[in-house]
Protein backbone atom coordinates (compact mmCIF):
# COMPACT_ATOMS: atom_id res chain seq x y z
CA UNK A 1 64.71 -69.95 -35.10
CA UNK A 2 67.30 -67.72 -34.04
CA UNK A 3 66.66 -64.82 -31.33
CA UNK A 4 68.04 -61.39 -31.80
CA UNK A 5 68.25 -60.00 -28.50
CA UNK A 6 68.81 -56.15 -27.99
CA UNK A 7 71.10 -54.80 -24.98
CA UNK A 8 70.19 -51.34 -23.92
CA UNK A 9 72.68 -49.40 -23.38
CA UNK A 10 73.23 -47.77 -19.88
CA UNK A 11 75.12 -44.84 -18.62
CA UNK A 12 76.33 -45.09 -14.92
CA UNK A 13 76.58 -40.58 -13.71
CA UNK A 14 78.88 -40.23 -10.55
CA UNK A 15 78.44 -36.92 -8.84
CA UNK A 16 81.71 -35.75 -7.34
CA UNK A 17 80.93 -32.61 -5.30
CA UNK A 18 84.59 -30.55 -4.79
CA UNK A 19 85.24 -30.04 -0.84
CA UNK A 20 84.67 -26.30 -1.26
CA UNK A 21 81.31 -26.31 -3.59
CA UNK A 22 79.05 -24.55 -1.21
CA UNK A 23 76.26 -27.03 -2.69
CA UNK A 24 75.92 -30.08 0.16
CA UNK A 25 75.16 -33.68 -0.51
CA UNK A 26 71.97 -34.92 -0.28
CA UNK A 27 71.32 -36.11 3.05
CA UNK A 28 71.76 -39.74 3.92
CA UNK A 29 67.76 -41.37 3.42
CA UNK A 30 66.52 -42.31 7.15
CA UNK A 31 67.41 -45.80 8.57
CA UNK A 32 65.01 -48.17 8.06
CA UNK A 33 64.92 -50.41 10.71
CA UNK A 34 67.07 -49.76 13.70
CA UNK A 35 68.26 -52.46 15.79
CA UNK A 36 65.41 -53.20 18.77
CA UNK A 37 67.88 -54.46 21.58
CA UNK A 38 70.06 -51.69 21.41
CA UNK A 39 66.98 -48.72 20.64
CA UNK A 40 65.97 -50.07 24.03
CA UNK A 41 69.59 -50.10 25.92
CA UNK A 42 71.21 -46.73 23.95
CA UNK A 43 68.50 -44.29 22.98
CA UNK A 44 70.40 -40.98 22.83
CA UNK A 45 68.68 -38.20 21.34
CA UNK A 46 70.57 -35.90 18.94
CA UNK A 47 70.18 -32.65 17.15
CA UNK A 48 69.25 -34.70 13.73
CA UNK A 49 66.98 -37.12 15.61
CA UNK A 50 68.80 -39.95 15.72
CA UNK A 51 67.69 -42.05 18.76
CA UNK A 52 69.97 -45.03 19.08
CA UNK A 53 73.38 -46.01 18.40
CA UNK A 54 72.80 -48.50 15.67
CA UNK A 55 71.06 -45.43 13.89
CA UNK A 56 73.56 -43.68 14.06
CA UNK A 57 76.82 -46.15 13.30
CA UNK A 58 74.22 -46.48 9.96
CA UNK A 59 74.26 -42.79 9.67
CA UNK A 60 77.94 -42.19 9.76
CA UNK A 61 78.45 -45.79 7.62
CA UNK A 62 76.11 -43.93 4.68
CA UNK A 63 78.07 -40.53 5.14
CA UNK A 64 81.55 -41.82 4.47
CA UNK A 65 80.62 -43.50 1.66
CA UNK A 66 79.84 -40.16 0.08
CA UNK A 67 83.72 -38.86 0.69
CA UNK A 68 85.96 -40.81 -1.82
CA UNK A 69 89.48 -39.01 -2.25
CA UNK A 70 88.58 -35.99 -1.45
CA UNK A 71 85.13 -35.76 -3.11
CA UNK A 72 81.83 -36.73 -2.21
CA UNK A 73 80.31 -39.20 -4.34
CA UNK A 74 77.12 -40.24 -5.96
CA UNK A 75 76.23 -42.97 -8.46
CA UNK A 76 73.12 -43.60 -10.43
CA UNK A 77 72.53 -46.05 -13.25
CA UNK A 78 70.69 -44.21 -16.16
CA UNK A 79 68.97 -45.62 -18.91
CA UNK A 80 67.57 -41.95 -20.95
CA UNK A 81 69.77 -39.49 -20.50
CA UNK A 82 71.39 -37.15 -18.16
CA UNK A 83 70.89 -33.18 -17.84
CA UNK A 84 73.17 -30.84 -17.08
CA UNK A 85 71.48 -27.83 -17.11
CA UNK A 86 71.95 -23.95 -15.19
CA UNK A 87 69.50 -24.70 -12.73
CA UNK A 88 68.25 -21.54 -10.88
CA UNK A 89 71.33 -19.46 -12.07
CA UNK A 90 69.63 -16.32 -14.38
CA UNK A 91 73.43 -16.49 -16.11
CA UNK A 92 74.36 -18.61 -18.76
CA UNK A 93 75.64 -22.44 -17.36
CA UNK A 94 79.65 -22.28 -18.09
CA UNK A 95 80.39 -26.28 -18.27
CA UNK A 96 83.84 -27.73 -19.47
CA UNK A 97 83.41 -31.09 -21.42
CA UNK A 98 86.26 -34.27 -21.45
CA UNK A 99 86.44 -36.83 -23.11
CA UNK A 100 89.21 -39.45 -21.39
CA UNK A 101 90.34 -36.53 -19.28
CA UNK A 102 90.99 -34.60 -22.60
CA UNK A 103 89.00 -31.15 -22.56
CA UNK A 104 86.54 -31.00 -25.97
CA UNK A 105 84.87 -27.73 -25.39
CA UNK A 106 84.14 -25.68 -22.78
CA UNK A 107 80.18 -24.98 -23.26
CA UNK A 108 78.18 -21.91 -22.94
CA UNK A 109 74.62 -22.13 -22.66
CA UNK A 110 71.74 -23.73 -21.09
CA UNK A 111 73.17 -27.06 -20.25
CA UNK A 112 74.03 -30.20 -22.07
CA UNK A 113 72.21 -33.47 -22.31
CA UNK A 114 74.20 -36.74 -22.82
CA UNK A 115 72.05 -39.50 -24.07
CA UNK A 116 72.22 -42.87 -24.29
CA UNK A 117 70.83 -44.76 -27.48
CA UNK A 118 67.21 -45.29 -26.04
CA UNK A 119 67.23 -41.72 -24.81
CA UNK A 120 67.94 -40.03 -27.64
CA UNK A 121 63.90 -40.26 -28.89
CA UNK A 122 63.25 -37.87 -26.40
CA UNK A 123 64.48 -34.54 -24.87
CA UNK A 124 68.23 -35.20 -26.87
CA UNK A 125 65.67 -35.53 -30.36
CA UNK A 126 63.85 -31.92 -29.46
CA UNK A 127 67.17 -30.34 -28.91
CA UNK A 128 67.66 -31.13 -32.39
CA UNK A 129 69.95 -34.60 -31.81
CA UNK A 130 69.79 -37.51 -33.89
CA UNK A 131 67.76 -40.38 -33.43
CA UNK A 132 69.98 -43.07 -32.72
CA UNK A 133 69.59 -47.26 -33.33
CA UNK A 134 69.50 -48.87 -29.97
CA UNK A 135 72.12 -51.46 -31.14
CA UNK A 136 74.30 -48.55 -31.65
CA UNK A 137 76.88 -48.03 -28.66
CA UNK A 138 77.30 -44.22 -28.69
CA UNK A 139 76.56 -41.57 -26.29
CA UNK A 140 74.39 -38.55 -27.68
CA UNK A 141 75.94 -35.27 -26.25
CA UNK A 142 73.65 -32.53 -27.02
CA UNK A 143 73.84 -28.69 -25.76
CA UNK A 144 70.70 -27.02 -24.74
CA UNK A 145 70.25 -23.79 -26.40
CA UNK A 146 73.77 -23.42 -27.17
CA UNK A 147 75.89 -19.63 -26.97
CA UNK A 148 77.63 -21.00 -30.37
CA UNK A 149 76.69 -21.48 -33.95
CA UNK A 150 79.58 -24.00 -34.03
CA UNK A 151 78.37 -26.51 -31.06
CA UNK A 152 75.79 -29.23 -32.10
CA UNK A 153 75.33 -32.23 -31.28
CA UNK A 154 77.68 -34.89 -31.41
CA UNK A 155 78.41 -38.66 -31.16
CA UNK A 156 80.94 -40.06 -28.25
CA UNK A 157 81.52 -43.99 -28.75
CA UNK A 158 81.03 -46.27 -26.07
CA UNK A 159 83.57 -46.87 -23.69
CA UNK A 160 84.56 -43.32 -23.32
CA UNK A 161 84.92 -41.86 -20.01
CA UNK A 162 83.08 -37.72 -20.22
CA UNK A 163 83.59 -35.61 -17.48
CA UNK A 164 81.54 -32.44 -17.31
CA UNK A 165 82.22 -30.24 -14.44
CA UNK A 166 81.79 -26.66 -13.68
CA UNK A 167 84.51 -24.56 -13.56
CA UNK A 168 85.53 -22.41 -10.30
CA UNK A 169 85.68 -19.20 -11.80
CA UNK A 170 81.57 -20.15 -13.57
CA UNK A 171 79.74 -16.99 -12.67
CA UNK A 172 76.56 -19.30 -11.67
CA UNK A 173 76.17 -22.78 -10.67
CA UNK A 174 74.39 -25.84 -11.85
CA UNK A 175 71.46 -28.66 -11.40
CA UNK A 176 71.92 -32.49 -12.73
CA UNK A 177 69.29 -34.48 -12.91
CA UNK A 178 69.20 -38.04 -14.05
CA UNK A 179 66.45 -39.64 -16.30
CA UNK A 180 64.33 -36.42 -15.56
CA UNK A 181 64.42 -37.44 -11.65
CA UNK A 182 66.69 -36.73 -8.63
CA UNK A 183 67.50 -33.24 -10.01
CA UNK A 184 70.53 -32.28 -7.75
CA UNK A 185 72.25 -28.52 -7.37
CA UNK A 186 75.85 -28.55 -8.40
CA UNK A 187 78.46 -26.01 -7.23
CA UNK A 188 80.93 -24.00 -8.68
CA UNK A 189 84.14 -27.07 -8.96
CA UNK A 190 81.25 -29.87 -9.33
CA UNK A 191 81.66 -32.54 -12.01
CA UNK A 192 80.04 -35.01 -12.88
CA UNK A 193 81.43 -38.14 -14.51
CA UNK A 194 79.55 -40.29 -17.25
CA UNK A 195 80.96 -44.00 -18.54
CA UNK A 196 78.72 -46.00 -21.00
């Protein structure tokens, strides 16, 4: 009679993009439905397109939402996994790893992939991760193709607050991409932050 109900486990991935990563937001999605009195009273065109002023107080509402001390922001919920990977970059990807703002590694190779429970069946599993029970609250960090004998994958408990962000002085840059959509370039002082 009783029910055993399983929780999946979820990671939320914030973007912060540094003020001087050459890599811009994405831009804000188009409004949806502007305002009819005022597209009749205060059509303005602009540059970008935008034709009336409630378009545009939407605009500017969406753009400063982005900037949060100093960093512009993005948040997706994730329930497989997130890659962080060299993107177009020929060179190795140079990432540095933290765990509760305490550097673990700094990583050289392809990328990384940090998986929740459910996602570790997939791309985490053919990078040679563990399968892990979806009861389990863990986060499977996994490095793609790896510069180091001594890297492989590891456990993180839940709770724990990674950070993986690429260093200034990286000779390339980056791409993120969240449950194998929204793949995203990443500059050189780019993090991105990961809490189960």
């Amino acid at each position: 009679d009783d029910l055993d109900i399983t929780l999946r486990s979820r990671l939320v991935c914030t973007i912060n993009r540094s003020k001087k990563s050459k890599t811009p937001p994405p831009p804000p999605p188009a409004p949806v439905s502007p305002v009819p009195a005022l597209a009749a009273t205060t059509a303005t065109k602009t540059a970008k397109g935008i034709t009336t002023l409630a378009e545009k107080r939407a605009c500017m509402k969406r753009r400063q939402s982005y900037i949060t001390k100093g960093m512009k922001t993005e948040r997706m919920l994730v329930l497989n996994e997130v890659v962080i990977d060299r993107g177009s970059s020929p060179y190795l990807s140079s990432l540095e790893m933290y765990c509760n703002d305490l550097l673990v590694t700094d990583v050289q190779g392809d990328g990384l992939i940090i998986a929740t429970p459910t996602g570790s069946t997939a791309y985490a599993a053919a990078a040679g991760a563990s399968m892990v029970h979806p009861s389990v609250q863990t986060m499977v960090v996994t490095p793609i193709c790896p510069h180091s004998l001594s890297f492989r994958p590891i456990m993180v408990p839940g709770g724990v607050n990674m950070r993986v962000a690429i260093p200034r002085s990286s000779r390339g840059q980056g791409a993120v991409s969240c449950d194998g959509k929204n793949r995203q370039d990443l500059g050189r002082g780019d993090r991105c932050d990961l809490e189960s």
